[in-house]
C-alpha atoms as a PDB file:
ATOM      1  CA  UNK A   1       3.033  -9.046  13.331  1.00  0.00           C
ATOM      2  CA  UNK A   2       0.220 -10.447  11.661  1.00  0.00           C
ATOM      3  CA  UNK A   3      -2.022 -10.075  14.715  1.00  0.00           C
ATOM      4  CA  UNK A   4      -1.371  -6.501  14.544  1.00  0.00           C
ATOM      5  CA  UNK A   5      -2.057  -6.009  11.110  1.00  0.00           C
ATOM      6  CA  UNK A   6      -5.494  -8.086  11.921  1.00  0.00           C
ATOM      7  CA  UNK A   7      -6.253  -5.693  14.458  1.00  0.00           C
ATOM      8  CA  UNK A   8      -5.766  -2.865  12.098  1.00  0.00           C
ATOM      9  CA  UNK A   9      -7.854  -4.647   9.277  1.00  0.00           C
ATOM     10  CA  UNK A  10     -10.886  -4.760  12.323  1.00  0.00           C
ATOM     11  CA  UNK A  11     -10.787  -0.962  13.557  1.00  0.00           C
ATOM     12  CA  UNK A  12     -10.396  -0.143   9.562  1.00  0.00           C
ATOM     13  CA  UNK A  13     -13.508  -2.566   8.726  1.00  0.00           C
ATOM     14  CA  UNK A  14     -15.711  -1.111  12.123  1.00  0.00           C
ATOM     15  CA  UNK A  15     -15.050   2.488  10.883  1.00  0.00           C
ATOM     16  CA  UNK A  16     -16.370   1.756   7.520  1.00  0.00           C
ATOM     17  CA  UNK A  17     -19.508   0.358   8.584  1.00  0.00           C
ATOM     18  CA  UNK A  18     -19.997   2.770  11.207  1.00  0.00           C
ATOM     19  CA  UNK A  19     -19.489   5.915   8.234  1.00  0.00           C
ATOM     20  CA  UNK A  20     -21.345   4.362   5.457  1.00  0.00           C
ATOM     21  CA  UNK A  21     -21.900   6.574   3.089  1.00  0.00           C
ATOM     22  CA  UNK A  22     -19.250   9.213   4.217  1.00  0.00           C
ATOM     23  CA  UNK A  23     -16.035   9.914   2.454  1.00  0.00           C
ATOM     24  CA  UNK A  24     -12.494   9.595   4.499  1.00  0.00           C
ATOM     25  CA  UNK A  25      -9.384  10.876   3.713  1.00  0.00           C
ATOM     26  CA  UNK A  26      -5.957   8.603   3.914  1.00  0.00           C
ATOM     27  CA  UNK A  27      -5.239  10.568   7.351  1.00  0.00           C
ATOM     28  CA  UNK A  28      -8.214   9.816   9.015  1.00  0.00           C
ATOM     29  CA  UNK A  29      -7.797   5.606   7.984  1.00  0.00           C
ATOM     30  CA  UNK A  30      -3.554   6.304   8.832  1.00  0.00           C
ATOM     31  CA  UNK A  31      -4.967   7.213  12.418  1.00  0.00           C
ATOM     32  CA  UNK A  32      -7.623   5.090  12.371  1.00  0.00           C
ATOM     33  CA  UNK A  33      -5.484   1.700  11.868  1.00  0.00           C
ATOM     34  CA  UNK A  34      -3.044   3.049  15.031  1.00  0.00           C
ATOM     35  CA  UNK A  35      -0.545   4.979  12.554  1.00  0.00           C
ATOM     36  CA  UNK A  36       0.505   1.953  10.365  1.00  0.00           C
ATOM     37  CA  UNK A  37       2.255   2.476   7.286  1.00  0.00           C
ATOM     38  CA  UNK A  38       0.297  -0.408   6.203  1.00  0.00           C
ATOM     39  CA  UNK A  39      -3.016   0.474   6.574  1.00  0.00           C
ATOM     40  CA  UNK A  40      -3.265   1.370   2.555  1.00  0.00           C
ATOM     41  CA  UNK A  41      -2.772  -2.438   2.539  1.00  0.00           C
ATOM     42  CA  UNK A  42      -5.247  -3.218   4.909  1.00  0.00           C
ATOM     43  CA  UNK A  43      -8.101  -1.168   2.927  1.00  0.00           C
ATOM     44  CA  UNK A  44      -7.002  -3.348  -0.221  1.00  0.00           C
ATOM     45  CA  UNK A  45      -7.855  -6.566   2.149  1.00  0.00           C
ATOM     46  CA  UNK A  46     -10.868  -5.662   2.977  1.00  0.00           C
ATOM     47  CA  UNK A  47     -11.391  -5.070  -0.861  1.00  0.00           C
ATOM     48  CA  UNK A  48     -10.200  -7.819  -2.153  1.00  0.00           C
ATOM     49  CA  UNK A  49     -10.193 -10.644   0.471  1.00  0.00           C
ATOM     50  CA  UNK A  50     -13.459  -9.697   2.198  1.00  0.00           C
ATOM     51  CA  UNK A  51     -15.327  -7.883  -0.285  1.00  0.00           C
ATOM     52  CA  UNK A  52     -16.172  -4.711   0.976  1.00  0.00           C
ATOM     53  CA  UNK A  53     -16.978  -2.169  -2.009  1.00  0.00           C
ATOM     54  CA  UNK A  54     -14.251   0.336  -0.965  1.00  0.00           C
ATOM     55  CA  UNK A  55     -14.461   3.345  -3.605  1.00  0.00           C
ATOM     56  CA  UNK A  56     -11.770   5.713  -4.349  1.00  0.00           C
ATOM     57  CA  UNK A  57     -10.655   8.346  -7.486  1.00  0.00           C
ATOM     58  CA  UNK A  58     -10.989   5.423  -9.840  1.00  0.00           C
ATOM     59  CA  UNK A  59     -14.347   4.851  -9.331  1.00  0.00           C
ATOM     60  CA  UNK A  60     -15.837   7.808  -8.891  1.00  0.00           C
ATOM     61  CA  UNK A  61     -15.062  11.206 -10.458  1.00  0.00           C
ATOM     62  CA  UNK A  62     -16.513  13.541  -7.060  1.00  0.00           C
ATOM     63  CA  UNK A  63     -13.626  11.327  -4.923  1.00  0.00           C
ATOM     64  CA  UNK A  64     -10.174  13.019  -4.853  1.00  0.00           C
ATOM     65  CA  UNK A  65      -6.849  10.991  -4.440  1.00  0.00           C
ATOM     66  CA  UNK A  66      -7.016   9.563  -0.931  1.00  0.00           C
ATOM     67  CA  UNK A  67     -10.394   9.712  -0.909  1.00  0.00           C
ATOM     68  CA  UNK A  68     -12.316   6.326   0.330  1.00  0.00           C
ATOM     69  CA  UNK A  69     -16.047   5.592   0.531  1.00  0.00           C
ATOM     70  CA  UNK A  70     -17.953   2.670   1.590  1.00  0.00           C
ATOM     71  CA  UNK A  71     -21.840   2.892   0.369  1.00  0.00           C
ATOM     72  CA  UNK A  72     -22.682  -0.540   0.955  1.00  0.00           C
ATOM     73  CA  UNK A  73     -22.306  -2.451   4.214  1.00  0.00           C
ATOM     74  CA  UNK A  74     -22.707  -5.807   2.215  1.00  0.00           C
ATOM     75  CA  UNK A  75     -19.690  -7.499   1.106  1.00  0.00           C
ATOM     76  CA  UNK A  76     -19.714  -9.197  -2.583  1.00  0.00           C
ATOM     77  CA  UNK A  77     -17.610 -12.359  -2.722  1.00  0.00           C
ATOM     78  CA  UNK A  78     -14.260 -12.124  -2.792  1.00  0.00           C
ATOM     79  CA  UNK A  79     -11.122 -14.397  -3.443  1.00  0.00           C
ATOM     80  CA  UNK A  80      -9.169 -16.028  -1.329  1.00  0.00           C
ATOM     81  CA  UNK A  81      -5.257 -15.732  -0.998  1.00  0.00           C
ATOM     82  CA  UNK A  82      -4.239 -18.575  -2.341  1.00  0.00           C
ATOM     83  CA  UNK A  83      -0.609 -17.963  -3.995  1.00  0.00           C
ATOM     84  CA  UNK A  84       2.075 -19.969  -1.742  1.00  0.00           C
ATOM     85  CA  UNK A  85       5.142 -18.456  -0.977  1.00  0.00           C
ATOM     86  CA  UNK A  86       7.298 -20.525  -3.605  1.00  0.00           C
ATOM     87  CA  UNK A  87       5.391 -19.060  -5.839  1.00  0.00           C
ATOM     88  CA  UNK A  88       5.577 -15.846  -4.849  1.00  0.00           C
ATOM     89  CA  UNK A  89       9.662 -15.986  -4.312  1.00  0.00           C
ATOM     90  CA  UNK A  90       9.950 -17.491  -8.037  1.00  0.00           C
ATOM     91  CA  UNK A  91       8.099 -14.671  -9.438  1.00  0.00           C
ATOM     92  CA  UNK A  92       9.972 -12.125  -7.727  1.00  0.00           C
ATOM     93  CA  UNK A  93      13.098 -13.979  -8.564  1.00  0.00           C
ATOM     94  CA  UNK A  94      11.995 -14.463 -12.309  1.00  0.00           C
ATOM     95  CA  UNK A  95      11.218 -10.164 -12.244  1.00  0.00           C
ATOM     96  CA  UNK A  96      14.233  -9.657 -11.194  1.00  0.00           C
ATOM     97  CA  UNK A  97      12.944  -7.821  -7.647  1.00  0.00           C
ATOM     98  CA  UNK A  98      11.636  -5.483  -9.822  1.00  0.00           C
ATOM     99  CA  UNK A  99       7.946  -3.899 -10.531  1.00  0.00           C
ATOM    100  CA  UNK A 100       6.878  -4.692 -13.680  1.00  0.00           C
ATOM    101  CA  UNK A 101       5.193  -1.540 -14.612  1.00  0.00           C
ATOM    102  CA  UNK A 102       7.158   1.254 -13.397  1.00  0.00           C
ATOM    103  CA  UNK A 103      10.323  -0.618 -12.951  1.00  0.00           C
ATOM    104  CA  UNK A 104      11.733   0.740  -9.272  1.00  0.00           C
ATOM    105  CA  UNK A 105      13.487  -1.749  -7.322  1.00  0.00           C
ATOM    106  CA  UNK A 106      12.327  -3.346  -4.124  1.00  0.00           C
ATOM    107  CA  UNK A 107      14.207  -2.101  -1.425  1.00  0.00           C
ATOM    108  CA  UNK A 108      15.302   1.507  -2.941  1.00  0.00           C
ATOM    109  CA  UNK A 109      13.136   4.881  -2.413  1.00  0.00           C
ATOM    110  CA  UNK A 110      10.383   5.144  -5.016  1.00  0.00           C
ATOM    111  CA  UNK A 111      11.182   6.966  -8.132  1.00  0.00           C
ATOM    112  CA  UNK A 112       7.509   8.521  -7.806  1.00  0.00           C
ATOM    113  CA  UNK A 113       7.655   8.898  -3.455  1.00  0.00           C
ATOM    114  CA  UNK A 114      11.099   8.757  -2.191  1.00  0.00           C
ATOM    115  CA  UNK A 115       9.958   9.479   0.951  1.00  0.00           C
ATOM    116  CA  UNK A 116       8.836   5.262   0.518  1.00  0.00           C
ATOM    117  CA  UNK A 117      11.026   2.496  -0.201  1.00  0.00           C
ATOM    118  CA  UNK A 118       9.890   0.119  -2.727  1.00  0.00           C
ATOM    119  CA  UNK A 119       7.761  -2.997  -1.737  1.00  0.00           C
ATOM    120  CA  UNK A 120       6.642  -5.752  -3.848  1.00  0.00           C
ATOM    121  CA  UNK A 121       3.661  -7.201  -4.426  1.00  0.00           C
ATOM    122  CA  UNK A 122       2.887 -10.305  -6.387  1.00  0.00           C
ATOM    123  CA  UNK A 123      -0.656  -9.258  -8.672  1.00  0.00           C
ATOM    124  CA  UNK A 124      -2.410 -10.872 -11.548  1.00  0.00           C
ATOM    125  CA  UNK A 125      -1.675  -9.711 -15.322  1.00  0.00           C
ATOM    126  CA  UNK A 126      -5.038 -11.198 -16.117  1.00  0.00           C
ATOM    127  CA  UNK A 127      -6.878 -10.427 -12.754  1.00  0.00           C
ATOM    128  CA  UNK A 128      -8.790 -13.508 -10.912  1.00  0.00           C
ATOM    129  CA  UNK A 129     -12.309 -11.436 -11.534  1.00  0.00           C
ATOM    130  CA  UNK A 130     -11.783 -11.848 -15.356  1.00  0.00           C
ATOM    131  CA  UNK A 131     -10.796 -15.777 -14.905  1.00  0.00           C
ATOM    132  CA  UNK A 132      -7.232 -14.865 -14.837  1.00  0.00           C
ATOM    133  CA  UNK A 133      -5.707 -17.731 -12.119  1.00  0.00           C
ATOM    134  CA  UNK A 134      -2.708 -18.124 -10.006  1.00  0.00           C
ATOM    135  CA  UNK A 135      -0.088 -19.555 -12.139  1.00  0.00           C
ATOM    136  CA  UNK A 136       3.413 -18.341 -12.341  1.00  0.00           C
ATOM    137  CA  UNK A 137       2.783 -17.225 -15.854  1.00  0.00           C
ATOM    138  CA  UNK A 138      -0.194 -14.877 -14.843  1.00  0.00           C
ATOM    139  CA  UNK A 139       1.803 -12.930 -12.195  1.00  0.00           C
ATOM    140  CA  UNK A 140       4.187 -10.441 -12.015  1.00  0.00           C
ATOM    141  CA  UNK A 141       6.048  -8.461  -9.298  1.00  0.00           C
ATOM    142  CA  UNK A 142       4.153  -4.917  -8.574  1.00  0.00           C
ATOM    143  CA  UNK A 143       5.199  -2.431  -6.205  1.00  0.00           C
ATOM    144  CA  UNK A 144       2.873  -0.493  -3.723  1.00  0.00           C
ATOM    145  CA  UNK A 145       2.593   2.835  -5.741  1.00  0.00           C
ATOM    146  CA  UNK A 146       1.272   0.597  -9.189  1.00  0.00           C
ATOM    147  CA  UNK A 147      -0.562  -1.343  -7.240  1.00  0.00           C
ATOM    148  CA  UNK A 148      -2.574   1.223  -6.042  1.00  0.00           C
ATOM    149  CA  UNK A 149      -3.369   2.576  -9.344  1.00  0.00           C
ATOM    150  CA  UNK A 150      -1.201   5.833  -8.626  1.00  0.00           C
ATOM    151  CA  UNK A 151       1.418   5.263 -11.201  1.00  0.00           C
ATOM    152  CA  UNK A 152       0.238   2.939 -13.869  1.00  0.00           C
ATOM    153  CA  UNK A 153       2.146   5.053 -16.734  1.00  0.00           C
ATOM    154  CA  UNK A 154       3.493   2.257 -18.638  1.00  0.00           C
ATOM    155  CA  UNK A 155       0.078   1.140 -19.609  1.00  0.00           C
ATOM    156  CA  UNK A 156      -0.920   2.536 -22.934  1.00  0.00           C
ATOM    157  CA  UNK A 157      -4.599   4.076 -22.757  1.00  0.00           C
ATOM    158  CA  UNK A 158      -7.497   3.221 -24.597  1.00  0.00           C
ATOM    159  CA  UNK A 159      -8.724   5.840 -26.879  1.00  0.00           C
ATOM    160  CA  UNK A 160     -12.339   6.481 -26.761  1.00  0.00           C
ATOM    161  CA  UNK A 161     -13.129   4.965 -30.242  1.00  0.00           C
ATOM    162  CA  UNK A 162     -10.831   1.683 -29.024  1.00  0.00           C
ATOM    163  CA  UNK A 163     -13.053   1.120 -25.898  1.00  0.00           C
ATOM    164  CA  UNK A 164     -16.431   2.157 -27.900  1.00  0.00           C
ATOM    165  CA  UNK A 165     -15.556  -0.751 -30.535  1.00  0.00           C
ATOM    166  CA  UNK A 166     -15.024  -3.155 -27.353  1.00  0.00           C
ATOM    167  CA  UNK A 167     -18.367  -2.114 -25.850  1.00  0.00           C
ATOM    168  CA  UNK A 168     -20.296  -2.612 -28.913  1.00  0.00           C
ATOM    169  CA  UNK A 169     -18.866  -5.569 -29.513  1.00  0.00           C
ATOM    170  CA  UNK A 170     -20.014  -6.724 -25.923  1.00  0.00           C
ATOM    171  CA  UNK A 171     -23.344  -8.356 -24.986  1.00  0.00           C
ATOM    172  CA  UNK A 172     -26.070  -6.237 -23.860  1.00  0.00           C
ATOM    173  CA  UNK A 173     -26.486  -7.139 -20.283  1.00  0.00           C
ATOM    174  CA  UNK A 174     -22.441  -6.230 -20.370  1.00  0.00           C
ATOM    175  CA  UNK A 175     -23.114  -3.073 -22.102  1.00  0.00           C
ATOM    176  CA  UNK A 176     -25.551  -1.855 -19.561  1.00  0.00           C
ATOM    177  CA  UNK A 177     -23.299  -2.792 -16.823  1.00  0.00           C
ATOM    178  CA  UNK A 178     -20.611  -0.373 -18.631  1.00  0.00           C
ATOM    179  CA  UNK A 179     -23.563   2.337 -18.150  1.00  0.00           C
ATOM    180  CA  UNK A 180     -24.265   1.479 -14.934  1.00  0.00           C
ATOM    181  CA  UNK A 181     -20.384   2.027 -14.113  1.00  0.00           C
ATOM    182  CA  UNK A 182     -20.595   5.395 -15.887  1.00  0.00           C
ATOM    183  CA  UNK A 183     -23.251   6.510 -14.631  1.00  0.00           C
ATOM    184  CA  UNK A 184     -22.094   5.707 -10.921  1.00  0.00           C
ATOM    185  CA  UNK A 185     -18.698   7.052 -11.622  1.00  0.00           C
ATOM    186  CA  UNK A 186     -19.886  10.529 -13.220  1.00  0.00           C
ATOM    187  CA  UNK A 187     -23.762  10.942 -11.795  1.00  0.00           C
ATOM    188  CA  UNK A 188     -23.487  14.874 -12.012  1.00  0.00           C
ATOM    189  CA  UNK A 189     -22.528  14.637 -16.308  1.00  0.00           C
ATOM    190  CA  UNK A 190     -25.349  11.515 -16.694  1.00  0.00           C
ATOM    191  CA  UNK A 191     -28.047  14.114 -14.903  1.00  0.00           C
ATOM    192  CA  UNK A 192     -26.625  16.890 -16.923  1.00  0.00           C
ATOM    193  CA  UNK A 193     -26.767  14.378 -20.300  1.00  0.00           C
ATOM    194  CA  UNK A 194     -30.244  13.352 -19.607  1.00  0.00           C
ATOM    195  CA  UNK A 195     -31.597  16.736 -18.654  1.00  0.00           C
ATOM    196  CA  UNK A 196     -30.286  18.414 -21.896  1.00  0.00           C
ATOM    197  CA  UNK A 197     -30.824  15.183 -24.082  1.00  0.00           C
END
């Protein structure tokens, strides 16, 4: 099994580097990993465990759902897998086999796509990037949907004067890096802003 989903991971990581710079939809990676239903897990591996800046909806605003984009053929460093299965089994245990953000049980179609059964994933409350670790007490059972950002509804938003206070609270060098973001993730309104401002 796990040679197969390595084999996946490969074609998936070739056809990104070979379409820099070109957006591709969810069918054209489903196909491209030989029809897997877990290809959508081995994009997030070549996120997270190799590095690859894989963008989608959340990072840009010109992406659509199931939209991916590589623009960069260099990987940043990423973090290693490094939570042992104990762990994971006494988190899953302790959340009751259970997401903790939209609450569907593992096992049973998903309340948000029935046409999937639930799967669990252990993630980070405080995520590894921000100095979060892998202790019990900084995980939590997540199922595939949350976990790929397409139902995170139990999160309360930000307002726009709550995350304007935590910018200018930040350090400059962090404040242009929130710019940078913006600007990356809206380039169309920051030429528009400029232009008229």
């Amino acid at each position: 099994m796990k040679k197969k989903s390595n084999g996946a991971r490969a074609k998936l990581r070739a056809h990104f580097l070979k379409n820099i710079g070109k957006v591709m939809s969810s069918d054209e990676l489903r196909k491209i990993a030989g029809n897997t239903s877990e290809w959508a897990r081995r994009v997030r591996e070549l996120r997270t465990e190799e590095g690859y800046q894989i963008l989608t909806h959340n990072d840009r605003s010109n992406l659509k759902p199931g939209d991916y984009l590589l623009e960069n053929p260099k990987p940043v460093p990423a973090f290693a897998r490094e939570i042992s299965k104990e762990t994971r089994a006494l988190v899953l245990d302790r959340n009751g086999y259970t997401c903790q953000m939209c609450g569907a049980a593992a096992g049973e179609p998903h309340p948000y796509d029935p046409t999937r059964k639930t799967r669990l994933h252990i993630g980070h409350v405080k995520d590894k990037s921000l100095g979060g670790d892998d202790d019990p007490s900084n995980l939590r059972a997540i199922c595939s949907v949350c976990n790929e950002g397409a139902a995170n509804i139990t999160l309360e938003r930000p307002s726009a004067s709550k995350l304007l206070a935590q910018i200018r609270r930040a350090p400059a060098t962090d404040q242009i890096s929130v710019l940078n973001w913006l600007i990356g993730k809206f380039p169309k309104d920051a030429k528009k802003q400029l232009k008229d401002g």
